[in-house]
N, C-alpha and C. Protein backbone atom coordinates (compact mmCIF):
# COMPACT_ATOMS: atom_id res chain seq x y z
N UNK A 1 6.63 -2.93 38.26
CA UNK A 1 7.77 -3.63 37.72
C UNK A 1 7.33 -4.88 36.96
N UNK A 2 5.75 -5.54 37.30
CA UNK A 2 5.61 -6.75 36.79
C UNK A 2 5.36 -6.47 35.51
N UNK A 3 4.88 -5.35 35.42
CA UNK A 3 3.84 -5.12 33.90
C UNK A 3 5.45 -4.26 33.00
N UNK A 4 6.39 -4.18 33.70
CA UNK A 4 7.48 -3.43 32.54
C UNK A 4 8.04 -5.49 32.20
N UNK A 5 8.39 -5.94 33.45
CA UNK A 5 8.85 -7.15 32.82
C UNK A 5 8.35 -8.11 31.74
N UNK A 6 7.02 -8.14 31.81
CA UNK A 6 5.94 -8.43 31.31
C UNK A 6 6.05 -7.73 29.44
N UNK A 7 5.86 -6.39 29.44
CA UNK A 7 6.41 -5.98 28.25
C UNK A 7 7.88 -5.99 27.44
N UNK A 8 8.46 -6.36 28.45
CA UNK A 8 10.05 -6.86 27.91
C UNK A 8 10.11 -8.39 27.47
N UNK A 9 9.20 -9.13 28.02
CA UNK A 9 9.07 -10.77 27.20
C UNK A 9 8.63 -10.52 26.63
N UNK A 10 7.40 -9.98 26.47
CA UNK A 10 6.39 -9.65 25.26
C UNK A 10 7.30 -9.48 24.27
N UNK A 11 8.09 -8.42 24.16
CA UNK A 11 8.95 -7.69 23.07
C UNK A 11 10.10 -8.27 23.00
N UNK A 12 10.63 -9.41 23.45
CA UNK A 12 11.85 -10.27 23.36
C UNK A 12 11.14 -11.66 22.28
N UNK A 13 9.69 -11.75 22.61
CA UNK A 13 8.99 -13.08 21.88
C UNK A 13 9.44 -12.58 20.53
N UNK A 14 8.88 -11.30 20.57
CA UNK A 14 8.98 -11.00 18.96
C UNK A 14 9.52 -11.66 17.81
N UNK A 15 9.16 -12.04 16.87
CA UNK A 15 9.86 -12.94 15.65
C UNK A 15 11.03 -11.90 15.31
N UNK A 16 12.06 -12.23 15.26
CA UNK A 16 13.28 -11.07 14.64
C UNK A 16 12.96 -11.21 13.38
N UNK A 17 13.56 -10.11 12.52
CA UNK A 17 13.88 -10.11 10.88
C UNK A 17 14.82 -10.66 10.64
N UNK A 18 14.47 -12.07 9.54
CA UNK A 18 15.86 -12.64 9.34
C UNK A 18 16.49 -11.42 8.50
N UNK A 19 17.87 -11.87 8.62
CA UNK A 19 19.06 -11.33 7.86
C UNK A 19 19.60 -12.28 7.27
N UNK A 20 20.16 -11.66 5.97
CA UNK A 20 20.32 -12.48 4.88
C UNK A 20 21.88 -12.58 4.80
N UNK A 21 21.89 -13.89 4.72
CA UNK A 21 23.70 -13.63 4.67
C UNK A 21 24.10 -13.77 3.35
N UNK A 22 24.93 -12.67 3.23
CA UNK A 22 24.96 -12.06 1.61
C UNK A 22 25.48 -13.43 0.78
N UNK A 23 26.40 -14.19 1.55
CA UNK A 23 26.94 -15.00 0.81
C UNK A 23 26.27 -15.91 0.43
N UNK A 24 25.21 -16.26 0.76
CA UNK A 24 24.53 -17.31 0.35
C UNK A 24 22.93 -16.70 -0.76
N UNK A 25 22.80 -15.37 -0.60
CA UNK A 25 22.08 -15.12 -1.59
C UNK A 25 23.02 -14.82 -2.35
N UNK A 26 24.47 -14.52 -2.62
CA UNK A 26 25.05 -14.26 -3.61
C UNK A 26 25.28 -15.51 -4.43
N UNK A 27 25.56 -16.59 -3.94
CA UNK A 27 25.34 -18.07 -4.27
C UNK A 27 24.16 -18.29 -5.24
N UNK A 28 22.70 -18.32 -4.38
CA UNK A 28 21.74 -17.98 -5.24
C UNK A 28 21.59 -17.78 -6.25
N UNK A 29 21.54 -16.23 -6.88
CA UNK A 29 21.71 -15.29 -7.49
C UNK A 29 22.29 -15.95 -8.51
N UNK A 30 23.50 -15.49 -8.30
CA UNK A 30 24.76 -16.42 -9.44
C UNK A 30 24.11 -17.73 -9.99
N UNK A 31 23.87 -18.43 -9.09
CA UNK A 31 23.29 -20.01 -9.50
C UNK A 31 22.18 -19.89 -10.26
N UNK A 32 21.04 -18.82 -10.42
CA UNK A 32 19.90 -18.31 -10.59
C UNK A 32 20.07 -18.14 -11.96
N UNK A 33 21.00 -17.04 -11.76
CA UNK A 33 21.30 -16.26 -13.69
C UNK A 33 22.30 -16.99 -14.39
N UNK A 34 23.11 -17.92 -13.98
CA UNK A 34 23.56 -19.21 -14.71
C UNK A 34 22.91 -19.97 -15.30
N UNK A 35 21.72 -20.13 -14.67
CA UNK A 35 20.58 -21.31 -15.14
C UNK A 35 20.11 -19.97 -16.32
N UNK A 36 19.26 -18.89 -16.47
CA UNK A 36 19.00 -18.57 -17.29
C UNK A 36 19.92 -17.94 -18.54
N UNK A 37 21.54 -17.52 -18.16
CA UNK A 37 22.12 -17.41 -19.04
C UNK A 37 22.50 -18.97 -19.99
N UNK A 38 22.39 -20.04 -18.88
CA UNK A 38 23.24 -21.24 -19.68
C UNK A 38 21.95 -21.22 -21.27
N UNK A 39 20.52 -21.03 -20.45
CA UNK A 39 19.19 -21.48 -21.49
C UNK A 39 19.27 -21.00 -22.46
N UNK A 40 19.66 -19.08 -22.15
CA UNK A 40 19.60 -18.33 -23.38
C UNK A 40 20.84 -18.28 -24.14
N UNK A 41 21.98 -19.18 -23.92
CA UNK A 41 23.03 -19.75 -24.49
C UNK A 41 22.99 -20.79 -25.94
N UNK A 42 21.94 -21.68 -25.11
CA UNK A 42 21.47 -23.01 -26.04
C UNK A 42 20.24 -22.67 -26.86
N UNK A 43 19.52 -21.56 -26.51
CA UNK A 43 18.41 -21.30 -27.79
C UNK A 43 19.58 -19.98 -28.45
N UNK A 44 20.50 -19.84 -28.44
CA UNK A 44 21.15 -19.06 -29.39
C UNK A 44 21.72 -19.69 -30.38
N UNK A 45 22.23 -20.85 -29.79
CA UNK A 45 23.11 -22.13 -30.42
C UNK A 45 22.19 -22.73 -31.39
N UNK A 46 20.94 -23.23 -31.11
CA UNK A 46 20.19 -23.66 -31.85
C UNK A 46 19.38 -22.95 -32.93
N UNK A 47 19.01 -21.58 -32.51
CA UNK A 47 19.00 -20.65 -33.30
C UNK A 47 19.34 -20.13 -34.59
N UNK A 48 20.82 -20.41 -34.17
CA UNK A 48 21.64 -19.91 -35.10
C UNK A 48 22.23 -21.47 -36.19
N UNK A 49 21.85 -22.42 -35.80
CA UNK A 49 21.83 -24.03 -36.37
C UNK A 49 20.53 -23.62 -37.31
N UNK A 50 19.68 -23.11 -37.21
CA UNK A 50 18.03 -23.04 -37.84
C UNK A 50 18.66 -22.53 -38.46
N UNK A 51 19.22 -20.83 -38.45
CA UNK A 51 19.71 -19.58 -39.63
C UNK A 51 20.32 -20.26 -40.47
N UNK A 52 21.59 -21.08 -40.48
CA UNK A 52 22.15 -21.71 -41.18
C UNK A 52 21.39 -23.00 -42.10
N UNK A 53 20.77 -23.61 -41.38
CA UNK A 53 19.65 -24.63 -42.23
C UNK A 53 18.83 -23.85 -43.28
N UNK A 54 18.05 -23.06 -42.89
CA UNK A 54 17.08 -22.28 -43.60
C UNK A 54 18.30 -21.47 -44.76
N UNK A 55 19.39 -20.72 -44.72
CA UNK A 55 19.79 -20.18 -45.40
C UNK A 55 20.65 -21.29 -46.67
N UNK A 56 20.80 -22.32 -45.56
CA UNK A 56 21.33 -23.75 -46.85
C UNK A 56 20.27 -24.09 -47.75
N UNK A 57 18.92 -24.11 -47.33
CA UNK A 57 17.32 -24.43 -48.04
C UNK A 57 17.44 -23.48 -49.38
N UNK A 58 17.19 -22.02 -49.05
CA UNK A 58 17.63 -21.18 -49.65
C UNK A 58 18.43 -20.85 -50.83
N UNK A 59 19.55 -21.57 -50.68
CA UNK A 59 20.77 -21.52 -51.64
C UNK A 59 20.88 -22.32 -52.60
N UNK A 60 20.51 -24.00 -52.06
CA UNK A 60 21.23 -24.79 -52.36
C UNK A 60 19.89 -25.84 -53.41
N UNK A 61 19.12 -25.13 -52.46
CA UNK A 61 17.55 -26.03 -53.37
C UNK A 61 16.93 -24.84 -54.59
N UNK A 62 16.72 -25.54 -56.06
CA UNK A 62 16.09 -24.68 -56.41
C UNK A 62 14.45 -24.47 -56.51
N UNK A 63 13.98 -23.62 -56.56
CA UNK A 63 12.35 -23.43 -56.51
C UNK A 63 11.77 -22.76 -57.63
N UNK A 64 10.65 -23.20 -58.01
CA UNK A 64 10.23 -22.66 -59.36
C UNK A 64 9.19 -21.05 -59.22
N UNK A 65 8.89 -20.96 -57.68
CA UNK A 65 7.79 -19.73 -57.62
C UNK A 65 8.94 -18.75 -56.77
N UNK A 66 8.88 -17.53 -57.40
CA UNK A 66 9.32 -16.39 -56.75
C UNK A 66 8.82 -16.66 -54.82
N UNK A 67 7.28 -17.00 -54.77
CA UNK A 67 6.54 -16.69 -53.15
C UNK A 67 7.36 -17.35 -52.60
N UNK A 68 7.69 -18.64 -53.04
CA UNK A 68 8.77 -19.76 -52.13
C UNK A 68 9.57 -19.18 -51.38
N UNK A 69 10.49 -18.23 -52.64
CA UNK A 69 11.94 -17.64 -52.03
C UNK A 69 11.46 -16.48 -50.98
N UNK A 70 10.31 -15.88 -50.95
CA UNK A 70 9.91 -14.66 -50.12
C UNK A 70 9.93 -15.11 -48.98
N UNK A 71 8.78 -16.53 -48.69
CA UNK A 71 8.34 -16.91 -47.52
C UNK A 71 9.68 -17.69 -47.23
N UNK A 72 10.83 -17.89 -47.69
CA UNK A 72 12.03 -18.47 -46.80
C UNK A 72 13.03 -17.02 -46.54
N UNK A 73 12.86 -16.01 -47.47
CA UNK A 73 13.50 -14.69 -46.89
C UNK A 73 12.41 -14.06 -45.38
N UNK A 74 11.17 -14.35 -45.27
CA UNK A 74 10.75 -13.97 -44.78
C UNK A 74 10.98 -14.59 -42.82
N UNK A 75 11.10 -16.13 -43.09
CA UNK A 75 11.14 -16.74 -41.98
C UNK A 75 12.73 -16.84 -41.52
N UNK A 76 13.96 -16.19 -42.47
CA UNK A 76 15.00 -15.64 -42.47
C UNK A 76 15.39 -14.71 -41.72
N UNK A 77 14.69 -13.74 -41.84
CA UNK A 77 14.45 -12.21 -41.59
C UNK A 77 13.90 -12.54 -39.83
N UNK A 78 12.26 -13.37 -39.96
CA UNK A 78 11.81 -13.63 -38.04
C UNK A 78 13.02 -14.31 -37.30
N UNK A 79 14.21 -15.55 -37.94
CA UNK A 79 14.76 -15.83 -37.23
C UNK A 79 16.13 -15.04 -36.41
N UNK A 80 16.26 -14.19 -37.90
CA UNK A 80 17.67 -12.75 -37.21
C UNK A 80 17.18 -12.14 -36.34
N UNK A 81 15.63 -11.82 -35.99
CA UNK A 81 15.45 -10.77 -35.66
C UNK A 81 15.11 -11.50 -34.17
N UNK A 82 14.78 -12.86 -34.28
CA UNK A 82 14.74 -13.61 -32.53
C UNK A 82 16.13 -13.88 -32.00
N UNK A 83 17.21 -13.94 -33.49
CA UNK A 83 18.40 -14.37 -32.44
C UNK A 83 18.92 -12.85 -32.11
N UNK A 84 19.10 -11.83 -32.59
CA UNK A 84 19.16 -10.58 -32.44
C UNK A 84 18.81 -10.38 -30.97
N UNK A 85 17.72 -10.54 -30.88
CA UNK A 85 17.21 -10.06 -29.58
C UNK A 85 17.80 -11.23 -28.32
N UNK A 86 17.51 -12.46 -28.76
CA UNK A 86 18.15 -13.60 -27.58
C UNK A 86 19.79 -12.94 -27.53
N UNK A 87 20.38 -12.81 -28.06
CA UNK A 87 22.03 -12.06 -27.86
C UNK A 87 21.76 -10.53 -26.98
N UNK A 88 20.83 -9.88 -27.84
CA UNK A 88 21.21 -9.04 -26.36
C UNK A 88 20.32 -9.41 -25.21
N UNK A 89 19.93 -9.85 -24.60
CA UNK A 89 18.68 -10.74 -23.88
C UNK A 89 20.32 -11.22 -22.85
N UNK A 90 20.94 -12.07 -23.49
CA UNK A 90 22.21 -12.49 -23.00
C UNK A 90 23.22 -11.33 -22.52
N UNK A 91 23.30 -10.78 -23.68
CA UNK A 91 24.52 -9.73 -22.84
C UNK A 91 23.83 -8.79 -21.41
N UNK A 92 22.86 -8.71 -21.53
CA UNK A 92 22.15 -8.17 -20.41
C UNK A 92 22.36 -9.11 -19.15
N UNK A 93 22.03 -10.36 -19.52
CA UNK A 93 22.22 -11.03 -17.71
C UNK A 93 23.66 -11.48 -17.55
N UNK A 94 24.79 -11.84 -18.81
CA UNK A 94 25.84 -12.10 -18.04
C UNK A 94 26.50 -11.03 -18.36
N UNK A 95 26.69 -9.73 -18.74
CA UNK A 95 27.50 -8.70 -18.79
C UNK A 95 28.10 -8.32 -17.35
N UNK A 96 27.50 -8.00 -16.23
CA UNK A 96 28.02 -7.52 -15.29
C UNK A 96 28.25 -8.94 -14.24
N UNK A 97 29.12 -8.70 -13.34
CA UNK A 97 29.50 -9.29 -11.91
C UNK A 97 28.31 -8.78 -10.82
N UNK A 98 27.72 -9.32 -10.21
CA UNK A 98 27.05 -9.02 -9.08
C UNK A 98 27.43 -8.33 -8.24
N UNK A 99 29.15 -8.86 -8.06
CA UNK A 99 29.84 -8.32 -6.72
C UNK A 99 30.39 -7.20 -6.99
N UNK A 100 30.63 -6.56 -7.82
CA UNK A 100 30.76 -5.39 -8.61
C UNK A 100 29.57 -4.25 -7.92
N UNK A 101 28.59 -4.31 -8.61
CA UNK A 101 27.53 -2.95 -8.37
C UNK A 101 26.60 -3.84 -7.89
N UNK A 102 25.91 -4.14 -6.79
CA UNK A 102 24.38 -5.13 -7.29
C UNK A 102 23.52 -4.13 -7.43
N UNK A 103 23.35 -2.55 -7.44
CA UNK A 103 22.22 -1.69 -7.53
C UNK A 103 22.08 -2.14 -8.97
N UNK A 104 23.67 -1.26 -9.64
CA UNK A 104 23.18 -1.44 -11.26
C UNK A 104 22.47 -3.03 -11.63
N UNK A 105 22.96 -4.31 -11.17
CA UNK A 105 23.05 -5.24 -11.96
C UNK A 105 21.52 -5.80 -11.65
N UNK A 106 20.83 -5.44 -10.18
CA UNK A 106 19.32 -5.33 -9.96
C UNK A 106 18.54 -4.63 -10.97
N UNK A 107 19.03 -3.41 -11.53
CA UNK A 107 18.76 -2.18 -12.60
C UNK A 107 18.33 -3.30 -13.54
N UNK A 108 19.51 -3.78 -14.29
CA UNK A 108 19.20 -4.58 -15.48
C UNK A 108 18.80 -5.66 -15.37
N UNK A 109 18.72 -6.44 -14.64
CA UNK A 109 17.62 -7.26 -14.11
C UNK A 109 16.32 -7.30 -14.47
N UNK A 110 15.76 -6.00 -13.88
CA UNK A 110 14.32 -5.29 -14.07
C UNK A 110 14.07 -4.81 -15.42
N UNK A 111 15.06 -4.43 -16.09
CA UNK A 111 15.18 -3.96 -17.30
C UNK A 111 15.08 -5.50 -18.07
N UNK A 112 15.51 -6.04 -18.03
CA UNK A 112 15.71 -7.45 -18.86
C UNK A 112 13.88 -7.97 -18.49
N UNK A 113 13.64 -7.92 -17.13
CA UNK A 113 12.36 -8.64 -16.80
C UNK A 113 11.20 -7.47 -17.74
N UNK A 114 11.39 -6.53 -17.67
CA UNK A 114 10.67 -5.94 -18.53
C UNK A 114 10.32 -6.02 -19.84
N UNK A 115 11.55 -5.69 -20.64
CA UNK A 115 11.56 -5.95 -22.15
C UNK A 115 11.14 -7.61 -22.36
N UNK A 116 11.40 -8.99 -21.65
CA UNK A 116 10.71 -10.04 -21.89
C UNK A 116 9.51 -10.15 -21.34
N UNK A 117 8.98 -9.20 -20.94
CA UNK A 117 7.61 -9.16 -21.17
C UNK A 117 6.98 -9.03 -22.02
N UNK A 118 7.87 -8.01 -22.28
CA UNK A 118 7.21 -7.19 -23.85
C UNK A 118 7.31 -7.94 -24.70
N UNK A 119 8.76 -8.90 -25.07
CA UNK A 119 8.69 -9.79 -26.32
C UNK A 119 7.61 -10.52 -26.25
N UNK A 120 7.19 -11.63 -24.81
CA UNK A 120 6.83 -12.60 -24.79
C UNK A 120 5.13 -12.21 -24.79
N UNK A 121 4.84 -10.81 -24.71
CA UNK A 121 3.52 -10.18 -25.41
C UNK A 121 3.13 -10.35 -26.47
N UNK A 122 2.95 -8.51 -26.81
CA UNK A 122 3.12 -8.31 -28.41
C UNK A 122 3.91 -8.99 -29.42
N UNK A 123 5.45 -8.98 -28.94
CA UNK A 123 6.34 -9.18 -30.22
C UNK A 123 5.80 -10.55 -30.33
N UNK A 124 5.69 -11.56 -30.06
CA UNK A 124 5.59 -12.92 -29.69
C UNK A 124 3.91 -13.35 -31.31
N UNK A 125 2.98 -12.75 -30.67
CA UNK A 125 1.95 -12.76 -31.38
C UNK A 125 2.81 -11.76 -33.60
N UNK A 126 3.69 -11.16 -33.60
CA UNK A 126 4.27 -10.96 -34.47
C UNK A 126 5.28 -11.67 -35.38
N UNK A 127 5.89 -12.59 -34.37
CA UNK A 127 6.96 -13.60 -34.56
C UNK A 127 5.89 -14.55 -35.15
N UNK A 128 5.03 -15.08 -34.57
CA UNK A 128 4.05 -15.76 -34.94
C UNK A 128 3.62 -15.96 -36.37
N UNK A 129 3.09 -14.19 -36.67
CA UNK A 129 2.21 -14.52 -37.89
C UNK A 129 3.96 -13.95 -39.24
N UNK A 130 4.54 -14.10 -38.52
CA UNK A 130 5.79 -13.73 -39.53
C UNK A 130 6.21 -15.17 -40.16
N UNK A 131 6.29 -16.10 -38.98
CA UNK A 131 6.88 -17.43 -39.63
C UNK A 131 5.81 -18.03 -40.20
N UNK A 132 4.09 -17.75 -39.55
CA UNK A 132 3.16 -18.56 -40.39
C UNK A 132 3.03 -17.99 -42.17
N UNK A 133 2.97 -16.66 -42.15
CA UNK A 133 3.23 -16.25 -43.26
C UNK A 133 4.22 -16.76 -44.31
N UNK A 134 5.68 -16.64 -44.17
CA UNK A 134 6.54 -17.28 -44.09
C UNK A 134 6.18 -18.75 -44.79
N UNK A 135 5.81 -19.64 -43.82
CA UNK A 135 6.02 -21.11 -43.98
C UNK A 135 4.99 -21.30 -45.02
N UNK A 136 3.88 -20.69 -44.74
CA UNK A 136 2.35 -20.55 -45.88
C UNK A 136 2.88 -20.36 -47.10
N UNK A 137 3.87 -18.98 -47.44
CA UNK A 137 4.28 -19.21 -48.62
C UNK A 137 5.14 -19.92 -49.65
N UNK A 138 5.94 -20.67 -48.09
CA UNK A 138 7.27 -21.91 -48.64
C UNK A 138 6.53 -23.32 -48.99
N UNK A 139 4.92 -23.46 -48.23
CA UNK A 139 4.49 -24.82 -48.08
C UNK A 139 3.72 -24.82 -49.35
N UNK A 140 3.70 -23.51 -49.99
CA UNK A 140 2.50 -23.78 -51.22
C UNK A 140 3.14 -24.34 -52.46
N UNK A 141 4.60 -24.17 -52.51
CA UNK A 141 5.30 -24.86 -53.62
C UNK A 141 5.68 -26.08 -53.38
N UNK A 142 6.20 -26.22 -51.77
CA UNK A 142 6.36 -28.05 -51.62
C UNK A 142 5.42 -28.85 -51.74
N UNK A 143 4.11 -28.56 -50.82
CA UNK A 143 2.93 -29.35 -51.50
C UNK A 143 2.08 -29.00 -52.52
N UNK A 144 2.72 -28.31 -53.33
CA UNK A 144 1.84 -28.59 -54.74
C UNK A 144 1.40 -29.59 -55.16
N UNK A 145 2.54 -30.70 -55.30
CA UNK A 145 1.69 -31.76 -55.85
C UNK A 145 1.66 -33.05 -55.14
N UNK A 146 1.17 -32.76 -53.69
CA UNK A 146 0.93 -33.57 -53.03
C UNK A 146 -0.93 -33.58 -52.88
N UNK A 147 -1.55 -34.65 -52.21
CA UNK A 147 -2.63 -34.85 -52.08
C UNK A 147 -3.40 -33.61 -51.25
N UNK A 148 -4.74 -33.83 -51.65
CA UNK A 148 -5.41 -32.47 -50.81
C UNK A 148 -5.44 -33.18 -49.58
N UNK A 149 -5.89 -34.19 -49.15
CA UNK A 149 -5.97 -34.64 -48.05
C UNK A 149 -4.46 -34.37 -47.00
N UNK A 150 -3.53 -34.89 -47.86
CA UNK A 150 -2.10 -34.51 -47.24
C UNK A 150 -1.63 -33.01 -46.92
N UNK A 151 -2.39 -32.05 -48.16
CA UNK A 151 -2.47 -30.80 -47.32
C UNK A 151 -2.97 -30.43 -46.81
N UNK A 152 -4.40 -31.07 -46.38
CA UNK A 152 -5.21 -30.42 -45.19
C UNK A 152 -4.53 -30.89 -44.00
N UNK A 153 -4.04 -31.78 -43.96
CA UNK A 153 -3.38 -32.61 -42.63
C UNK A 153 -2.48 -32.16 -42.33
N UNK A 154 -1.50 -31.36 -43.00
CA UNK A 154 -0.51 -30.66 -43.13
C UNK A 154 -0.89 -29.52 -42.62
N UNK A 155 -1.88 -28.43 -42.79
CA UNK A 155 -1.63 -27.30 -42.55
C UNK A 155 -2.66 -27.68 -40.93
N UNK A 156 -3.64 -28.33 -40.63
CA UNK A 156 -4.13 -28.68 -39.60
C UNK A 156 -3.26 -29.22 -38.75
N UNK A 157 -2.34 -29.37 -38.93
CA UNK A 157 -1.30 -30.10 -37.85
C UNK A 157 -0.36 -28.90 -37.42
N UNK A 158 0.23 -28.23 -38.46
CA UNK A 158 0.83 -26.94 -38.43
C UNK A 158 0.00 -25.75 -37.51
N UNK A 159 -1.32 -25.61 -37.75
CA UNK A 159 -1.88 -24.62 -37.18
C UNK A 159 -2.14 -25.56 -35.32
N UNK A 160 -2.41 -26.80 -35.75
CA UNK A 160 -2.53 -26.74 -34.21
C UNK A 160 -1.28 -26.99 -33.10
N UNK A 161 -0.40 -26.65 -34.01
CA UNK A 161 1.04 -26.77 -33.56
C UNK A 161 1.52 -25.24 -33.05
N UNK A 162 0.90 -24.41 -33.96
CA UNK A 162 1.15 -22.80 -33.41
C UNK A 162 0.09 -22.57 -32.47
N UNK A 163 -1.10 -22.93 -32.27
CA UNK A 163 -2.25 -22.70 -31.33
C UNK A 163 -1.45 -23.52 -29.74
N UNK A 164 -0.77 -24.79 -30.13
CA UNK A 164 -0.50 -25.36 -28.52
C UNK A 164 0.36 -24.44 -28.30
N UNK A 165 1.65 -24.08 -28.97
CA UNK A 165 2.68 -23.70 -28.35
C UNK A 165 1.99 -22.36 -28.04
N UNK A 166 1.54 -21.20 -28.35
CA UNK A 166 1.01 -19.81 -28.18
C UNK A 166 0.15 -20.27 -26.74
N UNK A 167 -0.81 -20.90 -27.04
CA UNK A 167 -1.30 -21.10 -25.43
C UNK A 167 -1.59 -21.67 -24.30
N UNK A 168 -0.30 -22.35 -24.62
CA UNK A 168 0.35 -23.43 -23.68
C UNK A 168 1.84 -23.53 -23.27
N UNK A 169 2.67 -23.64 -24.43
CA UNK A 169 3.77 -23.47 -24.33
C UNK A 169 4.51 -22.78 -23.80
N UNK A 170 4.08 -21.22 -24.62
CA UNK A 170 4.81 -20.11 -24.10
C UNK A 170 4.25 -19.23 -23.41
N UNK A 171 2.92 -19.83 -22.03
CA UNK A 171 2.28 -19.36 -20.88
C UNK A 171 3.67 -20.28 -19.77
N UNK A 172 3.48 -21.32 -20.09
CA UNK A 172 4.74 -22.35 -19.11
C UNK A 172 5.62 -21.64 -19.00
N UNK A 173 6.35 -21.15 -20.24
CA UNK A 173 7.89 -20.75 -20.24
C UNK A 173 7.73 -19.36 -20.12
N UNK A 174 7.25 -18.13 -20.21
CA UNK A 174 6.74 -17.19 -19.48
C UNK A 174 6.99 -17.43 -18.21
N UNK A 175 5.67 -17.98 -17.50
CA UNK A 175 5.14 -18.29 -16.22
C UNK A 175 6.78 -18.83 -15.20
N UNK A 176 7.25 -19.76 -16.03
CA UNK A 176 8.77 -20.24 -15.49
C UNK A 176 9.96 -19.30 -14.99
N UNK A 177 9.82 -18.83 -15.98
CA UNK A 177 11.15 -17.31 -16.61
C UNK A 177 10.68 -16.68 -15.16
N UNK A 178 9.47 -16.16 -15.40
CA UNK A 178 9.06 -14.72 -14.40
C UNK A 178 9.16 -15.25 -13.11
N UNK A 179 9.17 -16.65 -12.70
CA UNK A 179 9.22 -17.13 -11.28
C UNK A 179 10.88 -16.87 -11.07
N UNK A 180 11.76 -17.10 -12.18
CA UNK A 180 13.40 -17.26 -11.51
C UNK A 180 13.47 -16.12 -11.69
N UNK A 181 13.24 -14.99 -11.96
CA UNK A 181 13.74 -13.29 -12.47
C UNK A 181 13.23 -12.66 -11.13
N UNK A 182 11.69 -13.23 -10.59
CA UNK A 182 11.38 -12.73 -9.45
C UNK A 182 12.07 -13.11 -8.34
N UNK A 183 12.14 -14.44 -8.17
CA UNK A 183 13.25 -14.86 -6.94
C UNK A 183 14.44 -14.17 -6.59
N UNK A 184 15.35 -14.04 -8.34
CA UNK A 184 16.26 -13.12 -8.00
C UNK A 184 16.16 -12.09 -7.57
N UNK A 185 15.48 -11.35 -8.07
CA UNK A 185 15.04 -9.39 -8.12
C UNK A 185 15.00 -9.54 -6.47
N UNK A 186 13.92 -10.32 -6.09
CA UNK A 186 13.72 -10.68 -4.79
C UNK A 186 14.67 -10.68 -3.93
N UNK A 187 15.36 -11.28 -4.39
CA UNK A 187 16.90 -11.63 -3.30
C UNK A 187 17.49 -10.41 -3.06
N UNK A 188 17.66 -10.07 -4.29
CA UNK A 188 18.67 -8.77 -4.37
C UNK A 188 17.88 -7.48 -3.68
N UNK A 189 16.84 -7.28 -3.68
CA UNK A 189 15.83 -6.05 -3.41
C UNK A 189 15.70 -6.50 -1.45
N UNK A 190 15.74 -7.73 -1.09
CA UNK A 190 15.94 -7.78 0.72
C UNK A 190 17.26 -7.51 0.65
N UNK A 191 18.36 -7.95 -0.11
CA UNK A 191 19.31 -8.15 0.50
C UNK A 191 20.05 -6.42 0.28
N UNK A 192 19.62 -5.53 -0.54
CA UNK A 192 19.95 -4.20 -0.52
C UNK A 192 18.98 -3.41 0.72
N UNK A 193 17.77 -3.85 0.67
CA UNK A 193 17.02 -3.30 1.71
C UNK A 193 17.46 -3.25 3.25
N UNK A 194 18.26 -4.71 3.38
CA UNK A 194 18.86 -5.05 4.55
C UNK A 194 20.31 -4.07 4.87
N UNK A 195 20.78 -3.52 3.70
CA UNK A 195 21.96 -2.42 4.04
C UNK A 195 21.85 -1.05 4.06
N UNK A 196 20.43 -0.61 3.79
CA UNK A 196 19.98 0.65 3.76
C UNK A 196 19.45 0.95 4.99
């Protein structure tokens, strides 16, 4: 009898599995994809403040080299095609209610954490040489007749302006993103595990 009692403390010490009380990872959650919907709200806003600037540049200034107008159609074209994607980027995390489906809304979750991988990959290194292209061909008519010195300083400041942000910048904001997408996924993946 000593050695059954003995195995019944033993097995009473045991650490239990917490349980998650839904309401407070639903709290979470919500609070979670608020913070990243409010972000991808305000780089849409601003975004779309650039489209409009650049397309006023465009219109309203005239330029004497055809390349000018290319490399501002061109950095035209990278900015539709980032706000394009930040809009559906958005409709993906606030389209659904949590309390609705959370399988599906975990679904797109993973789906969303995926495809910003992918942008913040490949596409990212494309966006890149689209606007440097781009700006290379808008900067060769503004500083024409500025000093060489002023354009070496110019395009050396520019390039080490795309070198910080590429591998620094957007390792942070990556690295950031994937910590709140995991927390969530996280939440949601115990807190379905816990009803199965």
């Amino acid at each position: 009898m000593k050695d059954f009692d003995h195995i019944m403390s033993v097995w009473q010490d045991q650490p239990k599995k917490d349980q998650l009380s839904v309401d407070d990872v639903l709290k979470q959650v919500k609070k979670g994809v608020n913070s990243l919907s409010r972000k991808l709200f305000w780089n849409i806003t601003i975004m779309g403040i650039t489209l409009s600037g650049i397309l006023a540049v465009m219109l309203f200034f005239v330029f004497n080299a055809w390349q000018t107008y290319l490399g501002i159609v061109i950095i035209l074209a990278t900015v539709l095609l980032s706000l394009l994607v930040m809009l559906r980027d958005y409709r993906i995390i606030s389209k659904h209610d949590i309390t609705i489906n959370p399988a599906a809304y975990l679904q797109d979750l993973k789906e969303y954490q995926r495809n910003r991988s992918k942008l913040y990959g490949r596409l990212y290194y494309i966006y890149v040489l689209m606007m440097s292209t781009g700006l290379f061909l808008y900067f060769m008519e503004v500083l024409q007749s500025s000093s060489t010195m002023f354009k070496v300083v110019s395009y050396t400041v520019y390039v080490a302006f795309i070198l910080f942000s590429t591998f620094y910048i957007r390792r942070q904001f990556v690295k950031n993103e994937q910590e709140k997408l995991n927390l969530i996924i996280d939440r949601l993946t115990r807190l379905q595990n816990q009803f199965d």
